[in-house]
Structure formats: C-alpha cells, structure tokens
Protein backbone atom coordinates (compact mmCIF):
# COMPACT_ATOMS: atom_id res chain seq x y z
CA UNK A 1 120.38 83.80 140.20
CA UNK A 2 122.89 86.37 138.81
CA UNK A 3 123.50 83.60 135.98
CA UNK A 4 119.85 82.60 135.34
CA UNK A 5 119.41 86.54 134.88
CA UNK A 6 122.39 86.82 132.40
CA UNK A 7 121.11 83.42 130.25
CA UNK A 8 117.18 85.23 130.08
CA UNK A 9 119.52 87.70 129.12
CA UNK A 10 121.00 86.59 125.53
CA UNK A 11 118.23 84.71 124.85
CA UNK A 12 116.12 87.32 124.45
CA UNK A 13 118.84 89.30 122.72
CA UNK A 14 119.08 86.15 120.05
CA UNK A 15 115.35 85.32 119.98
CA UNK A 16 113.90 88.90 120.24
CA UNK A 17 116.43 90.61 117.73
CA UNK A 18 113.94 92.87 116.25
CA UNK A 19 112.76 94.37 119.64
CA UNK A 20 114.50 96.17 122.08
CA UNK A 21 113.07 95.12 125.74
CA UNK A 22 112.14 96.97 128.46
CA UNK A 23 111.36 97.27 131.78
CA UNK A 24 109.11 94.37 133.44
CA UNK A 25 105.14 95.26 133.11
CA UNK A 26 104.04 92.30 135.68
CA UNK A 27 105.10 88.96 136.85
CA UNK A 28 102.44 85.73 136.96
CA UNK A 29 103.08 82.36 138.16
CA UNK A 30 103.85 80.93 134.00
CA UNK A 31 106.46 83.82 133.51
CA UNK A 32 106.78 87.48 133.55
CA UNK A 33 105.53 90.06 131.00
CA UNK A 34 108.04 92.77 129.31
CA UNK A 35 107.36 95.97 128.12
CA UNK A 36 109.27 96.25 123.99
CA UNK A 37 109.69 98.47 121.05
CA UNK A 38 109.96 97.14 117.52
CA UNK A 39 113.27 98.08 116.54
CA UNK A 40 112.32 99.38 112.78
CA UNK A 41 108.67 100.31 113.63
CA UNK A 42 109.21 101.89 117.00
CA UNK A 43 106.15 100.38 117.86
CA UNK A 44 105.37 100.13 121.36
CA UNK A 45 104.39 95.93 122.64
CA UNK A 46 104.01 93.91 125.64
CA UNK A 47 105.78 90.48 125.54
CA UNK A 48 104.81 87.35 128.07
CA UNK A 49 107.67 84.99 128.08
CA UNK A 50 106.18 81.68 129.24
CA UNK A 51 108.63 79.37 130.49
CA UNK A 52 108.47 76.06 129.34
CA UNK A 53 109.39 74.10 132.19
CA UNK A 54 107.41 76.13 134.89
CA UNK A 55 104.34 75.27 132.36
CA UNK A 56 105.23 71.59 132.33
CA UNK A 57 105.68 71.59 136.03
CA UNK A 58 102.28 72.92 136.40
CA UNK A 59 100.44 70.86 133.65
CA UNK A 60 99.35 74.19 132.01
CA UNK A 61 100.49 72.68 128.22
CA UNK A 62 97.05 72.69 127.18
CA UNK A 63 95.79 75.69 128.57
CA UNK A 64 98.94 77.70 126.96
CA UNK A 65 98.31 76.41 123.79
CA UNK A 66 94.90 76.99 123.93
CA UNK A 67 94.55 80.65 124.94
CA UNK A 68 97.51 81.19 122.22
CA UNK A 69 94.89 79.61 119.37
CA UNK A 70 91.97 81.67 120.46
CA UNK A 71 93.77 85.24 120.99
CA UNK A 72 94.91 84.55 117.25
CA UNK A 73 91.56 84.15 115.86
CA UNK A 74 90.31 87.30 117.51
CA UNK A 75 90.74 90.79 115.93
CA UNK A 76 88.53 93.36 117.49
CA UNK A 77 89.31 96.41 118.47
CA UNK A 78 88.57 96.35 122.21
CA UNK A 79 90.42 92.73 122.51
CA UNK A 80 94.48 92.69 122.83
CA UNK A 81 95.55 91.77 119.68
CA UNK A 82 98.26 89.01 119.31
CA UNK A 83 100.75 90.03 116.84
CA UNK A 84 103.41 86.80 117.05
CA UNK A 85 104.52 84.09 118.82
CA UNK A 86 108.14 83.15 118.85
CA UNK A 87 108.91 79.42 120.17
CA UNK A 88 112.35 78.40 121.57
CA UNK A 89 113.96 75.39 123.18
CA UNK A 90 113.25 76.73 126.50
CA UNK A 91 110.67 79.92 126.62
CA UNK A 92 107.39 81.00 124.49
CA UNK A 93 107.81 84.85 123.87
CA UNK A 94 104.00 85.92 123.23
CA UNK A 95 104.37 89.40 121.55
CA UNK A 96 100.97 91.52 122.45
CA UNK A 97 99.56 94.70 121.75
CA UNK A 98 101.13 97.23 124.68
CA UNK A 99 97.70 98.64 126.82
CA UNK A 100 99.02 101.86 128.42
CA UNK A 101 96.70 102.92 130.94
CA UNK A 102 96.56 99.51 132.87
CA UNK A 103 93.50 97.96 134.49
CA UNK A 104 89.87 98.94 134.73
CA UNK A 105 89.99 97.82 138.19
CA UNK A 106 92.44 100.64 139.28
CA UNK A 107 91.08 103.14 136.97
CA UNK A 108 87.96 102.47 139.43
CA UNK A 109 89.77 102.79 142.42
CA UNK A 110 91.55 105.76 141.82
CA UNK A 111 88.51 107.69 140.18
CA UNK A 112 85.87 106.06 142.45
CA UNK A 113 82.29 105.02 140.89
CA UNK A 114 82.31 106.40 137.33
CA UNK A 115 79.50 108.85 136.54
CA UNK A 116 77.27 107.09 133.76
CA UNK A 117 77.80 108.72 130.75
CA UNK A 118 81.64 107.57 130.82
CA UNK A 119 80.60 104.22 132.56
CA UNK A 120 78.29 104.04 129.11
CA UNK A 121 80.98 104.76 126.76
CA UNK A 122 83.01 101.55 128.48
CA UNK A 123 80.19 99.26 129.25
CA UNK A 124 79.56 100.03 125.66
CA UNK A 125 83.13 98.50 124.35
CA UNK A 126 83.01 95.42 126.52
CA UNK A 127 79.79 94.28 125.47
CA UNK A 128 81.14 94.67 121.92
CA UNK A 129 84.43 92.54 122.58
CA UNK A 130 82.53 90.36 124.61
CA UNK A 131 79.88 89.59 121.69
CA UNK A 132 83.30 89.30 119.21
CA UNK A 133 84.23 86.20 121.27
CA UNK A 134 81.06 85.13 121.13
CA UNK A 135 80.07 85.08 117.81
CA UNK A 136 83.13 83.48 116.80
CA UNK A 137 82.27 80.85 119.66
CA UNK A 138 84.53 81.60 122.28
CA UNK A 139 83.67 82.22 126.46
CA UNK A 140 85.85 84.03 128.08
CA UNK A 141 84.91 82.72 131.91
CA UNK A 142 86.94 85.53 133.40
CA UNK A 143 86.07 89.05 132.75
CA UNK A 144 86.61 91.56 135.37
CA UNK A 145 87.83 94.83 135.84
CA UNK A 146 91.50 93.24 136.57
CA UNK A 147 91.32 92.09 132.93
CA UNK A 148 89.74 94.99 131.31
CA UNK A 149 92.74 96.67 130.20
CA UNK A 150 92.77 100.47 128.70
CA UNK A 151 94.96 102.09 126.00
CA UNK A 152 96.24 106.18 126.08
CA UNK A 153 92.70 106.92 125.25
CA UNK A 154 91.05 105.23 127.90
CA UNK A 155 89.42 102.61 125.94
CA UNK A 156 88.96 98.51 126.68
CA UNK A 157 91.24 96.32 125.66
CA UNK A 158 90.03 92.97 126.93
CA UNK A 159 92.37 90.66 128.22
CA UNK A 160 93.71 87.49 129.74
CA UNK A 161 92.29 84.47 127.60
CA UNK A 162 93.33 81.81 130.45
CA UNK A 163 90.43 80.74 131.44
CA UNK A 164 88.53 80.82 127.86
CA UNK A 165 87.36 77.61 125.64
CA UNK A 166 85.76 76.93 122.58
CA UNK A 167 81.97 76.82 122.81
CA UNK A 168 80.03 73.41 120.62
CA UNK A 169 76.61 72.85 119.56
CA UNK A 170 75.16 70.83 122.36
CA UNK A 171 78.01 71.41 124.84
CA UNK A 172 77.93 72.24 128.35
CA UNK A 173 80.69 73.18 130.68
CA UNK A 174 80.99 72.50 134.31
CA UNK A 175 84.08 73.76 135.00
CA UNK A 176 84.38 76.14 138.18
CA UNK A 177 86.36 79.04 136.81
CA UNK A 178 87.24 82.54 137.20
CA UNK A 179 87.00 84.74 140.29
CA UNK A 180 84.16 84.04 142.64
CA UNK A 181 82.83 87.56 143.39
CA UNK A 182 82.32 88.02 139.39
CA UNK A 183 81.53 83.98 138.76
CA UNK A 184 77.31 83.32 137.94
CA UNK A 185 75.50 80.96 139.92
CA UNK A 186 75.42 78.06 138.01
CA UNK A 187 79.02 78.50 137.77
CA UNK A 188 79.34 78.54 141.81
CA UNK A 189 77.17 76.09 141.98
CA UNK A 190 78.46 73.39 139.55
CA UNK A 191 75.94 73.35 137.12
CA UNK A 192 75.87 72.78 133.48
CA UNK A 193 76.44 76.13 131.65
CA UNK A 194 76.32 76.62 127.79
CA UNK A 195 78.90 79.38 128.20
CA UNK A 196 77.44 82.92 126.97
CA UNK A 197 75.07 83.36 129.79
CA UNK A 198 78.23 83.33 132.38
CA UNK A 199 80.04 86.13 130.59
CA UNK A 200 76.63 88.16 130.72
CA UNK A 201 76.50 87.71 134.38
CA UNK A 202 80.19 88.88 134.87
CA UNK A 203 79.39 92.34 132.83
CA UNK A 204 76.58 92.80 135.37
CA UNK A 205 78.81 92.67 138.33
CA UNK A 206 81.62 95.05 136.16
CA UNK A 207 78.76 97.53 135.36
CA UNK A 208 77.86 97.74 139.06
CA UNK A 209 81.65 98.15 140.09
CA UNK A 210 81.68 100.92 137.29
CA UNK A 211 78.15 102.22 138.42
CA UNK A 212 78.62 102.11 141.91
CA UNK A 213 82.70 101.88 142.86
CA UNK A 214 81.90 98.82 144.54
CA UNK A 215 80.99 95.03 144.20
CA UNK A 216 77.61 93.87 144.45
CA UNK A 217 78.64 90.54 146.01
CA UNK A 218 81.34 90.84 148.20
CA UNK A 219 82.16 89.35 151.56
CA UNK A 220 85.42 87.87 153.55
CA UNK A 221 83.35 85.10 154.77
CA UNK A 222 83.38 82.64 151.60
CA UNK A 223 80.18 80.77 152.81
CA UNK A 224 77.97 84.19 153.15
CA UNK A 225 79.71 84.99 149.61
CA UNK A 226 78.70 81.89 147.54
CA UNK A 227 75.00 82.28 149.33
CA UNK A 228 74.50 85.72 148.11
CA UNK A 229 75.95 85.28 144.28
CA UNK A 230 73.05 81.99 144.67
CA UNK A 231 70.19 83.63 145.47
CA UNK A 232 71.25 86.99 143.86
CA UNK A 233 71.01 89.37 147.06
CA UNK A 234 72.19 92.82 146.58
CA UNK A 235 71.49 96.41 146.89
CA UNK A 236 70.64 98.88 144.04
CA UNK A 237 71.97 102.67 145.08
CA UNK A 238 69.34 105.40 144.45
CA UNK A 239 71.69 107.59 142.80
CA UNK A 240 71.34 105.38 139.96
CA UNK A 241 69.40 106.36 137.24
CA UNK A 242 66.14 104.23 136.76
CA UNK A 243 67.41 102.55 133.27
CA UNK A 244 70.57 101.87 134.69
CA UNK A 245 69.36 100.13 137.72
CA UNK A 246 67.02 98.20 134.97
CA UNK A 247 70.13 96.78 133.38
CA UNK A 248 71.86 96.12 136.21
CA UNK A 249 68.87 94.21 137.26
CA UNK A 250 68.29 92.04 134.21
CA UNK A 251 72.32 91.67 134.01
CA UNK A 252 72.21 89.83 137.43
CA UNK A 253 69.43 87.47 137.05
CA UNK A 254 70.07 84.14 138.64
CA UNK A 255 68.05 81.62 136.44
CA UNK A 256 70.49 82.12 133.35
CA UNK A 257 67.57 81.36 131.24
CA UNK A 258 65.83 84.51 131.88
CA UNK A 259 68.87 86.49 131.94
CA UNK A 260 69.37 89.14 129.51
CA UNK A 261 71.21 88.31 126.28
CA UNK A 262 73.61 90.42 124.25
CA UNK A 263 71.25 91.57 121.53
CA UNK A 264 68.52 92.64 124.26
CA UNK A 265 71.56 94.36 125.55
CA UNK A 266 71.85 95.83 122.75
CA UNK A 267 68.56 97.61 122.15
CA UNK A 268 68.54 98.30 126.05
CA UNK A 269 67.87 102.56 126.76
CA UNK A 270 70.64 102.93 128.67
CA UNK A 271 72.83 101.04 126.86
CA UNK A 272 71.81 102.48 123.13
CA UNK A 273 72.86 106.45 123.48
CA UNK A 274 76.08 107.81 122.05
CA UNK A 275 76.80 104.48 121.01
CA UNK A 276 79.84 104.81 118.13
CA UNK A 277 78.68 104.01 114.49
CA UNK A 278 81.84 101.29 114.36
CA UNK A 279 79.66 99.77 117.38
CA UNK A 280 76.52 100.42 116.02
CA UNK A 281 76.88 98.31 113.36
CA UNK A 282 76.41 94.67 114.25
CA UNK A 283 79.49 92.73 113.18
CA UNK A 284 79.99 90.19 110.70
CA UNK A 285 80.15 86.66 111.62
CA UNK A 286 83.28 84.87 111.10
CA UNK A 287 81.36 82.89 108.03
CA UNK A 288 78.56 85.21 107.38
CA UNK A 289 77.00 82.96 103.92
CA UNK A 290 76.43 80.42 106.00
CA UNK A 291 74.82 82.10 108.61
CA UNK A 292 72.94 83.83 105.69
CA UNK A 293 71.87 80.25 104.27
CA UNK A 294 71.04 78.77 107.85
CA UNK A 295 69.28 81.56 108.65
CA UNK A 296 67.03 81.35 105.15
CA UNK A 297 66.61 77.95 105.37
CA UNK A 298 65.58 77.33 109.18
CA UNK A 299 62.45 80.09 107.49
CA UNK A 300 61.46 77.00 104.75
CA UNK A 301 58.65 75.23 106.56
CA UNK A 302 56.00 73.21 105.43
CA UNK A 303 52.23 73.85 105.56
CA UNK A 304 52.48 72.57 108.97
CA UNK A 305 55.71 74.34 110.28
CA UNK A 306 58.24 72.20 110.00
CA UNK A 307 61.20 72.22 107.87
CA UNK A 308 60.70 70.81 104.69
CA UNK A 309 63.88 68.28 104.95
CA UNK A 310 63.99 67.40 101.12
CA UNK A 311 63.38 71.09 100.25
CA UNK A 312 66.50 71.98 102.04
CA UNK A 313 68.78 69.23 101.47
CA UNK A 314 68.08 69.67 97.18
CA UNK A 315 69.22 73.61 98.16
CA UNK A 316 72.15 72.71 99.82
CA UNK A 317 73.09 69.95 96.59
CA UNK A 318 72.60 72.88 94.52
CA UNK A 319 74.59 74.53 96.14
CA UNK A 320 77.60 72.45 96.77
CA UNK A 321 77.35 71.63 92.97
CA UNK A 322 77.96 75.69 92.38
CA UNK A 323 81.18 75.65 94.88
CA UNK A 324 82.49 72.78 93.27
CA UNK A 325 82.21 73.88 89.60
CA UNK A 326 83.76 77.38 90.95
CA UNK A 327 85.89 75.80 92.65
CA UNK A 328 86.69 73.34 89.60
CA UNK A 329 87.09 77.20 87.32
CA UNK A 330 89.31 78.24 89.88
CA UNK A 331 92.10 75.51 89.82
CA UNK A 332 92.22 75.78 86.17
CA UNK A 333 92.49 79.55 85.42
CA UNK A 334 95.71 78.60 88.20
CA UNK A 335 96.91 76.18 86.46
CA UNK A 336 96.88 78.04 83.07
CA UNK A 337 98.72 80.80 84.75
CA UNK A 338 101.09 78.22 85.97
CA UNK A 339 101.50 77.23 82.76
CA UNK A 340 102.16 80.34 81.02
CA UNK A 341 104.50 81.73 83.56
CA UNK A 342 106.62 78.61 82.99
CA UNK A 343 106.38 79.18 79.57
CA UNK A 344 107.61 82.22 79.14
CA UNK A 345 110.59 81.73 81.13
CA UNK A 346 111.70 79.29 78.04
CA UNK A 347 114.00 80.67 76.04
CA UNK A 348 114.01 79.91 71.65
CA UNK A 349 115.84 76.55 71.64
CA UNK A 350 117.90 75.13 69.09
CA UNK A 351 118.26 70.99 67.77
CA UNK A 352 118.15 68.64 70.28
CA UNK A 353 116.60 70.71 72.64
CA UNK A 354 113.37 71.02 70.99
CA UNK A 355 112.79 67.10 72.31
CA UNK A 356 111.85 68.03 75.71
CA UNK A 357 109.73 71.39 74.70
CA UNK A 358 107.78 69.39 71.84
CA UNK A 359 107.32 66.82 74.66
CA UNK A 360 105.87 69.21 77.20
CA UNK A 361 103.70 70.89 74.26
CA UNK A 362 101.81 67.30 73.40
CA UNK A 363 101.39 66.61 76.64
CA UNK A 364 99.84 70.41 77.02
CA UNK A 365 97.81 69.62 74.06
CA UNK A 366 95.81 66.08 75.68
CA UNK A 367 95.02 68.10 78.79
CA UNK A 368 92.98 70.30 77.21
CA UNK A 369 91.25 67.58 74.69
CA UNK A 370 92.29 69.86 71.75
CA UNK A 371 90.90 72.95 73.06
CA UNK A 372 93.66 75.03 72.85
CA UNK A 373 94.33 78.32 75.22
CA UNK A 374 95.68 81.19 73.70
CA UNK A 375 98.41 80.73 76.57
CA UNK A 376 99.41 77.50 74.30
CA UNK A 377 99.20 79.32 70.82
CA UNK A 378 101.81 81.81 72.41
CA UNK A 379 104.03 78.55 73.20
CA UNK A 380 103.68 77.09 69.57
CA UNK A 381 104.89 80.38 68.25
CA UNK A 382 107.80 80.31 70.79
CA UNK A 383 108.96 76.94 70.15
CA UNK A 384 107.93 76.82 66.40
CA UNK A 385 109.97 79.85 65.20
CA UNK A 386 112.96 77.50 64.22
CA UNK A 387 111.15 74.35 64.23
CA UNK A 388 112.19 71.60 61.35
CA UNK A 389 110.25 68.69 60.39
CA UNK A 390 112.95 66.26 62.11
CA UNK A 391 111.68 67.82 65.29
CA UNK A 392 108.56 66.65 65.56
CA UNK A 393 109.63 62.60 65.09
CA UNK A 394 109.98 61.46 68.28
CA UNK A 395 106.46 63.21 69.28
CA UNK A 396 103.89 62.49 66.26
CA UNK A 397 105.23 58.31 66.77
CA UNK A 398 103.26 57.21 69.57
CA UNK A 399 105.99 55.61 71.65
CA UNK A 400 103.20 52.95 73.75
CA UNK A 401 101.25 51.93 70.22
CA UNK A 402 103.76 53.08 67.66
CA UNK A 403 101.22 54.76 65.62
CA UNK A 404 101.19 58.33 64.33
CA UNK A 405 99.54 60.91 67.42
CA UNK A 406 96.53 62.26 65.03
CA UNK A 407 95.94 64.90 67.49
CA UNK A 408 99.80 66.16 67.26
CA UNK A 409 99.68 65.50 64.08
CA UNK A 410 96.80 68.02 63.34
CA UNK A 411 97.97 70.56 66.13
CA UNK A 412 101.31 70.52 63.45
CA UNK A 413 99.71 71.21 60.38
CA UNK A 414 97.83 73.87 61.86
CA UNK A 415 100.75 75.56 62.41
CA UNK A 416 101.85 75.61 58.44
CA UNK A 417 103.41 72.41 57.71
CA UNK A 418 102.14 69.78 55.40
CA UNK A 419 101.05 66.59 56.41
CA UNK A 420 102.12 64.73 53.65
CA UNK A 421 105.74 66.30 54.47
CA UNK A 422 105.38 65.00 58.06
CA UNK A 423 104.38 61.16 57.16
CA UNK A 424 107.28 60.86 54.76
CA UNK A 425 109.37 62.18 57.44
CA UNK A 426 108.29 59.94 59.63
CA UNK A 427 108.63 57.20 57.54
CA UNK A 428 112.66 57.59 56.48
CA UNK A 429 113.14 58.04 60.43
CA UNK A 430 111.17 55.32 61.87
CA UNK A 431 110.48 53.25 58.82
CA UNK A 432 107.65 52.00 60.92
CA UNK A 433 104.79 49.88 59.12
CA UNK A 434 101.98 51.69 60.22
CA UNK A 435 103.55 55.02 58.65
CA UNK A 436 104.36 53.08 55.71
CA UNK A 437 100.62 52.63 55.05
CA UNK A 438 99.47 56.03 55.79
CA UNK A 439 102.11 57.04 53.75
CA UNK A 440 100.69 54.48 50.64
CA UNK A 441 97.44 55.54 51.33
CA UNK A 442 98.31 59.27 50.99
CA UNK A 443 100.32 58.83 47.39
CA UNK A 444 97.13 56.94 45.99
CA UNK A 445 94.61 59.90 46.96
CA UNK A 446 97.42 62.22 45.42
CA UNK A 447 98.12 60.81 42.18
CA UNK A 448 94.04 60.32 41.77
C-alpha cells in the first residue's frame, strides 16, 4: 500500500506540475477527489483522479467519457465548471472548479428547513442551471441536495453529471436512475420518459427538503416507498405559505404531462420575487438563429393552418445560398491575407532567384482571372524593383503549349516594359516558332 501511495505520488507530481495538491475532498468508488491550487494563479480547484483500471473493471468507459463531454459544453454559473482534463497511461485527472461550502444536503441539516426567502434565492439558481442543461439538451437524472454544491457565498453549484445523457428529438429513456426518494414516477416505474419532466420532479422534492427540512417521500420500507412516489402521497405543512405550497404542488404532479414546466416555473409568484437581473434574463440558446428561424417559420401557415412546405423550404435555399456566398467571401479575404503575409516575408531577390518568385506571381495572377488585389500590386513592386527582361523567359513561354502566356504577358507591360522588347527577348532565348511569328507580325505593324 505504502508503494501504491508513493507511485500516486510522482505521478501526480509529473502529471499535475502546475498545481500543488492538497488534502483529499472525498473518495467514490471510480477514484478519489483532491483539493489543488494553481501554482502561478493561486487559484483554488478540486481534482477527481479516475483510475483507469477501476473504470475498466467496472465497465464505466462510457459513462466517464460521457459526463466528461457534457460538463465541457456547459458554462453557467450555478454548474461546476470543468476547466481541463489531463489523460495519462494509468489515471484521468479531471480538474474542477473548487465549491467551498459543500453540499446542500448538509447545509439543510445543519440549518434545518430554510425560511423561504433564502429557500427562494436557491430554488431560484437551480432552476436556472437546471434549464442551462436543458436548453442545450442535456438531463441530468440526479439532482438532489447531495449534488447541489455551494461556493463561499452560499450559492449552487450543480454537480455530479454521472447519471446525465444527451436528450434527441423523438427519444425516450427508460433507464432507472438516480436516487429513489428524489426519482419521478415514470422513472420508478419503468416508463418511457422524454427527460425534462424527471428533472422537474426532482426540484419538487429539493424545494420541499429546503421548504420543509424533510423529504416528502421517505420510508425504510422500499415497497411503501415506491407506492407513495406512484401515486404521489404526501403532506403539505401549514407553515407554508399558500404560493409555496402551490409550487410544491404542481412540482410533484404524477402524470408528467400535466406537470409544471420550467417556463411556467418561471412566471410562478413565488418563484418570480427578488429574482437577480443575470436570472431574469432568459438565456441564449446554444444556436439562437436557428431557434430564431424555426421559431419564424413553424408561424408560416397556409390559409388552412398548416405549414406552407414549399414556402419554407425556398426560405431555407435562400438562405443556405447567403451562408455559402459568406462563407465563399470569407475563405478568400483568408486566403489573400495568407497571401500577403507570405509575401512580405520575401526579401528583394537577385538573378536566378527571380525564377521561383515570377513563378509564384503567374500563378497568383490565373487565380484571380486578371483581377488583380492590391496585395499583388505590392508583390510586383517587390519583385519588379530589379527585374530584367531575361527574367521573365521562362514564365511568358507557356511550358505545356509553348506559346507566349498573353495574360503574363500583359500583367508585364503594365508594369513599364515594352512588349515588343519582351517578344524579341523571347525569341533569341527560346527561338521558338510561335514567337518567331508574333515577333514578324509585330515588325510589319511597326514599319507600316
């Protein structure tokens, strides 16, 4: 043990070089979690080191990896953030944002049933992280106080992804997760469950520990359990205030059709004063156009009230035509700046050098058809300050056709030099017949 202990040891020394770690913060049954300071920040994380081989043992791969995935596509404020993941031969060090104040659950048990103005303020924040994972299609299938975390300040931090998945259009879950005295019916019972409506049924039961100190389902005897969380049988204290009870009530409604939903929530009484303006406003969705176009075009209906099909598919055409000619803008303005920063990185050349940069300029000049950037007028000065006529040989003689380039040919002469210069050029070089023409053709206009 004393050499397993020593190994951890200098493998987190080796792996974890920028953090200096701490005491243990908990130990699970995929690894233990570590309390750590970034060494140049000083800031203050929690790191799970997953073993690899107690995962494997355990056929938890998949679940790892998956919880991993969805933590990193979160970012809300009252969800622990992921900051890195670290892989090694034998360990997965998950660096996490450090939650000070621990659990909800003991907060609860140490302060006893929270009076509602402060159970407001953190129903308020759960709701909010809990309608994060949602919008970005994500059920968490495990909330309770044990994984409400909170920070020095006493706010949520939600936590422990385990037991989340990705929610699909048209996809159910049957899976029989989570705790059982915070699990909804269908859940208990084995039903098909689209995902959201579970969660909602969870924050009913955390409200009502927050409310009331206490469970509303709870018994020893699993049986007497599973029939109460079916048939929804608990007790409302009277010290609770009317809208609260309300909540509560429409929280914990069995047929998860009729079941509140986050946005009725949301304009509840009880659940609308003091709320924060950072909460207030409803957040964006992870691709908010597209919501925006969905939403607009679900709202194009016919004189009968259904969607006019060909209506909406010549929208989204138009559409995708705009994307792609931005898109289409895009690469070039990149590849121009490509371009020009190889460009100037060339330094004035000098005789045989001039080859290769005359080379790249006439191929510069058929990608753009002859319409010339000003990022290739700066090149032509570059390269042209001690151009000769001999330069430009091997580059106005089409090599494949051996015929003169016109289009090189005319970018030259706009630069100052004479064409009749460059045939004859050409022509004691190459002595090439089709040059020898041009050239014939050219004495006859001049001497007419």
């Amino acid at each position: 043990m004393e050499k397993k202990g020593k190994y951890e040891e200098r493998s987190i020394e080796v792996f974890l070089k920028n953090y200096k770690v701490g005491k243990i913060l908990g130990v699970g049954s995929t690894g233990k979690v570590k309390a750590a300071k970034h060494k140049l920040t000083g800031h203050q994380v929690a790191i799970k080191i997953l073993n690899h081989r107690k995962i494997a043992k355990m056929s938890l791969e998949h679940k790892v990896r998956r919880e991993i995935k969805i933590m990193k596509l979160l970012k809300h404020p009252h969800i622990v953030q992921l900051y890195e993941v670290i892989e090694t031969p034998t360990d997965t060090y998950v660096v996490m944002e450090y939650v000070k104040c621990g659990e909800l659950f003991d907060y609860i048990v140490e302060k006893g049933r929270l009076k509602e103005d402060e159970g407001r303020r953190i129903f308020q924040q759960i709701i909010c992280g809990v309608e994060h994972c949602h919008r970005n299609m994500i059920v968490h299938r495990d909330l309770k106080p044990e994984n409400v975390l909170l920070d020095s300040n006493f706010n949520v931090k939600i936590a422990d992804f385990g037991f989340s998945n990705v929610m699909y259009d048209g996809h159910f879950f049957k899976t029989s997760c989570g705790s059982p005295n915070y699990a909804a019916p269908e859940v208990i019972s084995g039903k098909l469950y689209a995902g959201p409506e579970v969660d909602i049924w969870s924050c009913g039961v955390i409200l009502y520990a927050i409310l009331c100190g206490s469970l509303p389902f709870d018994n020893e005897n699993i049986p007497i359990l599973v029939h109460k969380i079916k048939n929804g049988v608990y007790k409302l204290p009277s010290y609770l205030s009317a809208e609260a009870s309300n909540l509560i009530s429409s929280l914990l409604v069995v047929d998860p059709l009729r079941r509140i939903s986050i946005p009725q929530i949301r304009q509840h009484p009880w659940f609308q004063p003091h709320l924060p303006r950072y909460l207030a406003v409803k957040p964006l969705s992870t691709i908010p156009q597209l919501e925006k176009v969905m939403l607009h075009e679900t709202n194009t209906t016919t004189s009968r009230g259904t969607p006019d099909v060909a209506m909406l598919w010549r929208r989204l055409e138009m559409r995708r035509r705009r994307l792609s000619r931005r898109t289409k803008r895009c690469q070039e303005q990149c590849r121009e700046k490509r371009i020009e920063r190889a460009i100037f990185d060339v330094q004035p050349a000098r005789g045989h050098e001039y080859t290769s940069l005359i080379s790249l300029w006439s191929m510069l000049i058929h990608r753009w058809d002859n319409t010339i950037p000003d990022v290739l007028h700066k090149f032509q000065e570059k390269i042209f300050s001690n151009a000769t006529l001999e330069t430009f040989t091997p580059t106005l003689l089409n090599e494949r056709r051996g015929k003169i380039d016109e289009d090189v040919l005319q970018q030259v002469v706009m630069m100052g030099f004479s064409k009749n210069k460059l045939i004859e050029s050409l022509h004691n070089k190459t002595q090439n017949e089709d040059v020898t023409k041009l050239l014939r053709v050219r004495r006859k206009k001049n001497t007419s």
